[in-house]
C-alpha atoms as a PDB file:
ATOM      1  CA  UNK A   1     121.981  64.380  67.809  1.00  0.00           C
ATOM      2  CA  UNK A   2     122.074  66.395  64.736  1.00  0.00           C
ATOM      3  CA  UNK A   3     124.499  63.928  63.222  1.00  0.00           C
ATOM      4  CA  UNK A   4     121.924  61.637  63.361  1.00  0.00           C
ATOM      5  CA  UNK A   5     119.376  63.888  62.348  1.00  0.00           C
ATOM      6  CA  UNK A   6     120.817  65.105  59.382  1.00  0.00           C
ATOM      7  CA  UNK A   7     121.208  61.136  58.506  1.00  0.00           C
ATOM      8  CA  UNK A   8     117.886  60.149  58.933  1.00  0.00           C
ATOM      9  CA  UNK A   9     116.976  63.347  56.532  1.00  0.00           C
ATOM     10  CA  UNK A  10     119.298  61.623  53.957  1.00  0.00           C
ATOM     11  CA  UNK A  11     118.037  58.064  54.127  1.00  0.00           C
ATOM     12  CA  UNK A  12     114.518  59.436  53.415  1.00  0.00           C
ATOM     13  CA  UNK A  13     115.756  61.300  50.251  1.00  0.00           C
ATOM     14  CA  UNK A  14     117.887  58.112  48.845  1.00  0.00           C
ATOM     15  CA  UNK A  15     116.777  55.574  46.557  1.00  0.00           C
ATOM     16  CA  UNK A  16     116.432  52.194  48.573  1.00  0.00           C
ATOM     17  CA  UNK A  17     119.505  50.726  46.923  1.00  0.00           C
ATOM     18  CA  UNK A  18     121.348  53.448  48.527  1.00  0.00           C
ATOM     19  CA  UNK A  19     120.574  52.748  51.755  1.00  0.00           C
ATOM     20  CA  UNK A  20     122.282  49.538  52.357  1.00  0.00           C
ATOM     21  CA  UNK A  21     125.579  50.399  51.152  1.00  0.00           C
ATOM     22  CA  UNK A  22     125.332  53.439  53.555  1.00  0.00           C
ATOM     23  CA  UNK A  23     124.175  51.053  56.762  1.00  0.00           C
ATOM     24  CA  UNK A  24     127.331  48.573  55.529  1.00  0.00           C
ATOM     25  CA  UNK A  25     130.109  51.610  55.614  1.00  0.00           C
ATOM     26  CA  UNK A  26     128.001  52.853  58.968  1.00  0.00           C
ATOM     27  CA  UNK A  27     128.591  49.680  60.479  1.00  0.00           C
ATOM     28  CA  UNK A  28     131.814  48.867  59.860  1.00  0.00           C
ATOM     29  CA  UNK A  29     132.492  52.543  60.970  1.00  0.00           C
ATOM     30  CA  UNK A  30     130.973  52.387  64.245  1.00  0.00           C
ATOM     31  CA  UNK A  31     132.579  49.360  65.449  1.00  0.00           C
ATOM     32  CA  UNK A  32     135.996  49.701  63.899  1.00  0.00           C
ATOM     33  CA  UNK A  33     137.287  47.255  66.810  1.00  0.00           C
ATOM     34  CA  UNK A  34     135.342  44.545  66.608  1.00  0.00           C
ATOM     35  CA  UNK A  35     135.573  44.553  62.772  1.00  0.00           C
ATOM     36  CA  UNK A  36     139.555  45.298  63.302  1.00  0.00           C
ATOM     37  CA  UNK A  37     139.357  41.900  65.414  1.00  0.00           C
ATOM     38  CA  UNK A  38     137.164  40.113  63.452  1.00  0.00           C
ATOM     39  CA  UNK A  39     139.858  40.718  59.952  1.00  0.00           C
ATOM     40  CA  UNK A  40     142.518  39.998  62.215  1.00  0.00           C
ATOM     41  CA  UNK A  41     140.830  36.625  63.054  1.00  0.00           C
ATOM     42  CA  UNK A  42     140.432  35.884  60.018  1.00  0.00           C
ATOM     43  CA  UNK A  43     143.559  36.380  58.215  1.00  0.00           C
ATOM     44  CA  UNK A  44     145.468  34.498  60.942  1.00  0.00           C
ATOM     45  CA  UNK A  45     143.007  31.589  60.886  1.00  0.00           C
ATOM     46  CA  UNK A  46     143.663  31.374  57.134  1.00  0.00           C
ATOM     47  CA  UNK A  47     147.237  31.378  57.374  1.00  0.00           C
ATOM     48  CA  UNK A  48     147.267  28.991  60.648  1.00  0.00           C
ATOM     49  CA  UNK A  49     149.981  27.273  58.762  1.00  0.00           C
ATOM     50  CA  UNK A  50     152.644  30.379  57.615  1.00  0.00           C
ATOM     51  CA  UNK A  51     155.878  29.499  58.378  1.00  0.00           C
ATOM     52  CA  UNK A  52     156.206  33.089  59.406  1.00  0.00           C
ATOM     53  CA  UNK A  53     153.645  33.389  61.919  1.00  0.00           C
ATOM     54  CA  UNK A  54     154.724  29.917  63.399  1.00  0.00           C
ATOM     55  CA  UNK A  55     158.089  31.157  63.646  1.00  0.00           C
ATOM     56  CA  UNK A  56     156.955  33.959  66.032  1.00  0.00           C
ATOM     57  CA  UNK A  57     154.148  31.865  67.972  1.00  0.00           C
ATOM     58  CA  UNK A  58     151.463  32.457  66.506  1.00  0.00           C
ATOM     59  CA  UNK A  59     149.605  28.940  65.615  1.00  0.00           C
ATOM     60  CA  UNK A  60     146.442  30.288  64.428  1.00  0.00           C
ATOM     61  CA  UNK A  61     143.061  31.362  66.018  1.00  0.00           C
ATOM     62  CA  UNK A  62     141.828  34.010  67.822  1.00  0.00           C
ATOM     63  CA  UNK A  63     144.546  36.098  69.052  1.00  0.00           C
ATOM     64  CA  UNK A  64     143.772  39.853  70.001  1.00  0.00           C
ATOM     65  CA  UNK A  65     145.845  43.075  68.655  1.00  0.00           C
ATOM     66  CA  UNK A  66     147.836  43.576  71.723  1.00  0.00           C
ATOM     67  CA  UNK A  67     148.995  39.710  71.669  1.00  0.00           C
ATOM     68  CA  UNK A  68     149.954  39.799  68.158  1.00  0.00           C
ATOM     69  CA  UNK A  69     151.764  43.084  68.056  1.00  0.00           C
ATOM     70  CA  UNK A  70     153.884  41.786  71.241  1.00  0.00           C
ATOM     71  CA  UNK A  71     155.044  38.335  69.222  1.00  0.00           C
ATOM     72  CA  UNK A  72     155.188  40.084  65.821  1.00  0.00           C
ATOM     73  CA  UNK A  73     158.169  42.735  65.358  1.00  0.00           C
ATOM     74  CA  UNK A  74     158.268  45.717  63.412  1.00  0.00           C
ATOM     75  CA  UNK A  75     160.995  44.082  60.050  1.00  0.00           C
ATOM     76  CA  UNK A  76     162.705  45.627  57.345  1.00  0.00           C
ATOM     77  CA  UNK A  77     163.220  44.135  53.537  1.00  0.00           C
ATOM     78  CA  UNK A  78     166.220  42.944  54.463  1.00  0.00           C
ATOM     79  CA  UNK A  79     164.771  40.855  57.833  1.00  0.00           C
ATOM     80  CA  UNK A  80     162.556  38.730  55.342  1.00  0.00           C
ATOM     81  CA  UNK A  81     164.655  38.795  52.342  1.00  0.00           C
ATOM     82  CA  UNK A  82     165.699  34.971  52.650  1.00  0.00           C
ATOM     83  CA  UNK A  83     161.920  34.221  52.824  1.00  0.00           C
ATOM     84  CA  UNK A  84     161.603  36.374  49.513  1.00  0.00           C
ATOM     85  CA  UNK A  85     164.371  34.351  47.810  1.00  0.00           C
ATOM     86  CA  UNK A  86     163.080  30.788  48.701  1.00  0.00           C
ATOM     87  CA  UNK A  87     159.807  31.969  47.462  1.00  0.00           C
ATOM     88  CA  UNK A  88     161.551  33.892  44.068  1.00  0.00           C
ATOM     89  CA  UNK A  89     163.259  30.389  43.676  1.00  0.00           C
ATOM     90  CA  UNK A  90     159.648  28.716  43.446  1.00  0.00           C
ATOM     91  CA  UNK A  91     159.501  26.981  47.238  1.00  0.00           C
ATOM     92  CA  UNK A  92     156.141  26.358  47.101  1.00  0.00           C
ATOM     93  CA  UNK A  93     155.678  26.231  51.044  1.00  0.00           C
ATOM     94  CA  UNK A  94     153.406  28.257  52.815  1.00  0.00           C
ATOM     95  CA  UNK A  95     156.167  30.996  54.384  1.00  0.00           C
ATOM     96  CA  UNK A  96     154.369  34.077  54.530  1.00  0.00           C
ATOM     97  CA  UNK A  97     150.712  32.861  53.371  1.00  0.00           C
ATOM     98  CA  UNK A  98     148.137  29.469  52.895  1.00  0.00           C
ATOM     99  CA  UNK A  99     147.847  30.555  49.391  1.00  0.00           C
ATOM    100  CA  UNK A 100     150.896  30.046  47.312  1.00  0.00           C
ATOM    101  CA  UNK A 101     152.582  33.282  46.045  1.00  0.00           C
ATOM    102  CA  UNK A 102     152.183  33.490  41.730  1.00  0.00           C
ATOM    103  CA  UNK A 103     154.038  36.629  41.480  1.00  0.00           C
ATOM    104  CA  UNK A 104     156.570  38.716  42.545  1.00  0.00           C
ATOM    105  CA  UNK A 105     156.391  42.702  41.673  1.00  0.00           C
ATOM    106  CA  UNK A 106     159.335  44.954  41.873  1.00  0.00           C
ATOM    107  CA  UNK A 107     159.120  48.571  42.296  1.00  0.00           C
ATOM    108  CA  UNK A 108     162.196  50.813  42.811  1.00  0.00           C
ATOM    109  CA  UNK A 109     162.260  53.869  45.301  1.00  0.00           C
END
């Protein structure tokens, strides 16, 4: 209660273009699941067509977070690396996104 309080206080002392950005982060915070989902949602309906994601079942749509950690597994560099290569080499297809991959950044550990 004083949470909210004290954020009431603070809306009345902002400037009015303060305010929405404030609601936006408040939203997103209170409802981190749904918002989780609704990312999630999106990023697999996007990339419906990943050779990746088809390779482990998933054919796009709504899929929830328990579904799509049990079909995708936890990889290493070296578990995609022929998927790296093809797309080094210029394969064009969509293997790990719908959008084509420009560029390739190395960093070394």
């Amino acid at each position: 209660m004083e949470k909210e309080e004290s954020l009431r206080l603070r809306r009345i002392a902002m400037k009015e273009e303060e305010v929405e950005p404030l609601e936006f982060i408040e939203e997103m915070t209170s409802h981190v699941d749904e918002v989780q989902q609704m990312v999630l949602d999106d990023i697999l309906s996007t990339n419906a067509n990943a050779e990746y994601l088809q390779r482990h079942g998933i054919f796009g749509g709504s899929i929830d977070r328990k579904t799509f950690k049990s079909k995708l597994p936890i990889i290493e560099y070296e578990d995609i690396l022929p998927d790296i290569q093809r797309i080094a080499n210029g394969d064009p297809s969509p293997i790990f996104s719908a959008q084509p991959v420009s560029e390739l950044i190395t960093s070394q550990v």
